[in-house]
C-alpha atoms as a PDB file:
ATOM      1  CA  UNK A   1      64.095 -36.236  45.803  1.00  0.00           C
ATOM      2  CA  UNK A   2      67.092 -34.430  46.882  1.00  0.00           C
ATOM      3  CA  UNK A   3      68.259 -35.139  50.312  1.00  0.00           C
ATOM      4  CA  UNK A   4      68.154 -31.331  51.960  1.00  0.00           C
ATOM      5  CA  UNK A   5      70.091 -32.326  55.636  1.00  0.00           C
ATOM      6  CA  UNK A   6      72.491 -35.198  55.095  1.00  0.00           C
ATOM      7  CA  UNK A   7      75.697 -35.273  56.415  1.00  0.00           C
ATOM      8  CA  UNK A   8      77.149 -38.929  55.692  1.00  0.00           C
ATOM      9  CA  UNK A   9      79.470 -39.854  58.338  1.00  0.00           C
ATOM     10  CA  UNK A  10      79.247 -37.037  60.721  1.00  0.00           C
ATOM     11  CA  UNK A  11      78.620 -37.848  64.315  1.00  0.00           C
ATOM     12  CA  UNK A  12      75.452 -38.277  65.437  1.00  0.00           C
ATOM     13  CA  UNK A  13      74.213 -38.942  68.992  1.00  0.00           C
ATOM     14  CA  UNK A  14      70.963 -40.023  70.651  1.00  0.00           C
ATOM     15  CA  UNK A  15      69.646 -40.412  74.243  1.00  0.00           C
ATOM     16  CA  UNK A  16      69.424 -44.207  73.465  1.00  0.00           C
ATOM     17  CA  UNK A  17      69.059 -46.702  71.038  1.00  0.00           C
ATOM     18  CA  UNK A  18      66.068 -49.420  70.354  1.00  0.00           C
ATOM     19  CA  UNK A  19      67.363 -52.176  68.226  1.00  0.00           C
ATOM     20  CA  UNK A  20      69.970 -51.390  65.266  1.00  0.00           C
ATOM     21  CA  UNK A  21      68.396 -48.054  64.738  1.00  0.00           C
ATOM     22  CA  UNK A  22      72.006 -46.205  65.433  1.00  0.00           C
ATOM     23  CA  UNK A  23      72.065 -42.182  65.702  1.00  0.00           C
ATOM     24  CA  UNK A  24      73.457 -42.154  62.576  1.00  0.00           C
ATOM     25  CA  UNK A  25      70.919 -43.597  59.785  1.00  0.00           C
ATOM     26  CA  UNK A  26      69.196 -39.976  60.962  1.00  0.00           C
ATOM     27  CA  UNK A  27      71.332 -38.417  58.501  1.00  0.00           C
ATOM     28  CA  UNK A  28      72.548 -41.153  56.540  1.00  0.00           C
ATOM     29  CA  UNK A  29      70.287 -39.980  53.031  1.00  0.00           C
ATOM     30  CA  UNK A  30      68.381 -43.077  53.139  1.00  0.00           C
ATOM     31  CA  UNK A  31      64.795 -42.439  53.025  1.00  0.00           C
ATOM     32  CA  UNK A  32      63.798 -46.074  52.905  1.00  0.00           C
ATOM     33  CA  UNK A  33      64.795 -49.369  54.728  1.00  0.00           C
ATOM     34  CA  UNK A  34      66.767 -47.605  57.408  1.00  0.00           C
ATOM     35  CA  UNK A  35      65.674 -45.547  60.577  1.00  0.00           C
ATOM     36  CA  UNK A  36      67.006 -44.076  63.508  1.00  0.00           C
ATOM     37  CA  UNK A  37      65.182 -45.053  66.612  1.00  0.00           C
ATOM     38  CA  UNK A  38      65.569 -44.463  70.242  1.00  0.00           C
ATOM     39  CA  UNK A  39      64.292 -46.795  73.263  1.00  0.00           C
ATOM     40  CA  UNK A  40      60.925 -44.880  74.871  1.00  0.00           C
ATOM     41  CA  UNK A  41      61.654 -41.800  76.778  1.00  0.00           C
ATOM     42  CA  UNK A  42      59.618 -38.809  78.138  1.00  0.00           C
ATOM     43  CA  UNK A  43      62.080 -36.618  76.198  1.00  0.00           C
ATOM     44  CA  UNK A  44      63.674 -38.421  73.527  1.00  0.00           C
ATOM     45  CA  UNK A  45      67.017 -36.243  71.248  1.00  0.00           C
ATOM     46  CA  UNK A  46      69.356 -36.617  68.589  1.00  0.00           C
ATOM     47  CA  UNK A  47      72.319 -34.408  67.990  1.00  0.00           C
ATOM     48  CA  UNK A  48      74.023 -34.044  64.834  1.00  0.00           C
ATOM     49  CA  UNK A  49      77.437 -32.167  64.804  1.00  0.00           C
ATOM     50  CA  UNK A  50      78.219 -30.857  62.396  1.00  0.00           C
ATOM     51  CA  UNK A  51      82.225 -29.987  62.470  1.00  0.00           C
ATOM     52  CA  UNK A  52      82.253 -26.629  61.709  1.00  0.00           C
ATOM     53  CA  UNK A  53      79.491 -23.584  61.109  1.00  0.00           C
ATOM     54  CA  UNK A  54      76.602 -24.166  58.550  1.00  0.00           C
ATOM     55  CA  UNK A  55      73.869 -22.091  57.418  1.00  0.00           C
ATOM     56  CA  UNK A  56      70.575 -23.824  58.295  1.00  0.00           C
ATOM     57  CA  UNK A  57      68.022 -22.922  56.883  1.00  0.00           C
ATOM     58  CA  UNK A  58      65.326 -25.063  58.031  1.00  0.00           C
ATOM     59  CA  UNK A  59      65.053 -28.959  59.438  1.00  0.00           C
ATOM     60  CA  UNK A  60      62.946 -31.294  57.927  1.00  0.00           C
ATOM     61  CA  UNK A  61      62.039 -34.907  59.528  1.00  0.00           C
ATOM     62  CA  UNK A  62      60.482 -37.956  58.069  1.00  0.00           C
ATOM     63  CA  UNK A  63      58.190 -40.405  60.093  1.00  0.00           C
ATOM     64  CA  UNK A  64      57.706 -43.993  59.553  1.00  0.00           C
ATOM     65  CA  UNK A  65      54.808 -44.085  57.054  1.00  0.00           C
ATOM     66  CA  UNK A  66      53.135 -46.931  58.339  1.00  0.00           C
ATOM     67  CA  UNK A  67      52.616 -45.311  61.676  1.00  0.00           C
ATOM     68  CA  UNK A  68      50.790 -42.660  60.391  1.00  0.00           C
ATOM     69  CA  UNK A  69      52.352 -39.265  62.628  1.00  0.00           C
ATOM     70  CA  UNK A  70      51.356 -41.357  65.507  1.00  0.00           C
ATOM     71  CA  UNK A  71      55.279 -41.465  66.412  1.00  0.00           C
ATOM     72  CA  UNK A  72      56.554 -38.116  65.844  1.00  0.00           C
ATOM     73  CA  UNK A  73      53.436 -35.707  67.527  1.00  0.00           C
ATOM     74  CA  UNK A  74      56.186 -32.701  68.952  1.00  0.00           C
ATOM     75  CA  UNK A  75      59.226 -32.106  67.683  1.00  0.00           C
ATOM     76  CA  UNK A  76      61.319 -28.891  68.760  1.00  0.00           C
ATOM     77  CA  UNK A  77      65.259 -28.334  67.379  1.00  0.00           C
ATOM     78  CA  UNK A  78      67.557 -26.284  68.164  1.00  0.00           C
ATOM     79  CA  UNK A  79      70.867 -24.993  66.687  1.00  0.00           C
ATOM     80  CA  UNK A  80      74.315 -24.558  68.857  1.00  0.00           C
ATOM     81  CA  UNK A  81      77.556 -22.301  67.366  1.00  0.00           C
ATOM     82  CA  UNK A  82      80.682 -23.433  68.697  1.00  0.00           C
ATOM     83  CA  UNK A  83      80.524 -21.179  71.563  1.00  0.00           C
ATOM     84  CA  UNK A  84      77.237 -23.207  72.792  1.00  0.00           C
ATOM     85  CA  UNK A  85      75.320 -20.038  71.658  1.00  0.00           C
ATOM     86  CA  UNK A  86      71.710 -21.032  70.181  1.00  0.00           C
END
């Protein structure tokens, strides 16, 4: 499979973090062994930036296959421009 949104070693932020899971194994490429993970919140994020302007076409996310979806049930994204247009 070829990784469609990975950006090794471009900062990535999240509301909190549960465990090792850092921000940035979210776009690491690493489909197995490694997660991102936040703490529990109402309203959980993660922000990528990206450095400069990209053309994205679409956002795709991965959930833990031995939870079954029962994680990931609404998930909403947004993109920014560097004028904090979105």
């Amino acid at each position: 499979m070829t990784p469609l949104f990975t950006f090794p070693g471009k900062p990535a932020t999240q509301v909190s973090t549960y465990g090792a899971a850092v921000a940035g194994r979210a776009v690491d490429g690493i489909y197995s062994g490694t997660l991102q993970h936040t703490a529990y919140h109402e309203y959980p994020w993660l922000r990528v930036d990206l450095e400069s302007l990209k053309y994205v076409c679409g956002v795709k996310v991965w959930n833990r296959d031995h939870i079954r979806g029962s994680v990931c049930k609404c998930i909403n994204y947004a993109c920014q421009d560097s004028h904090g247009s979105y």
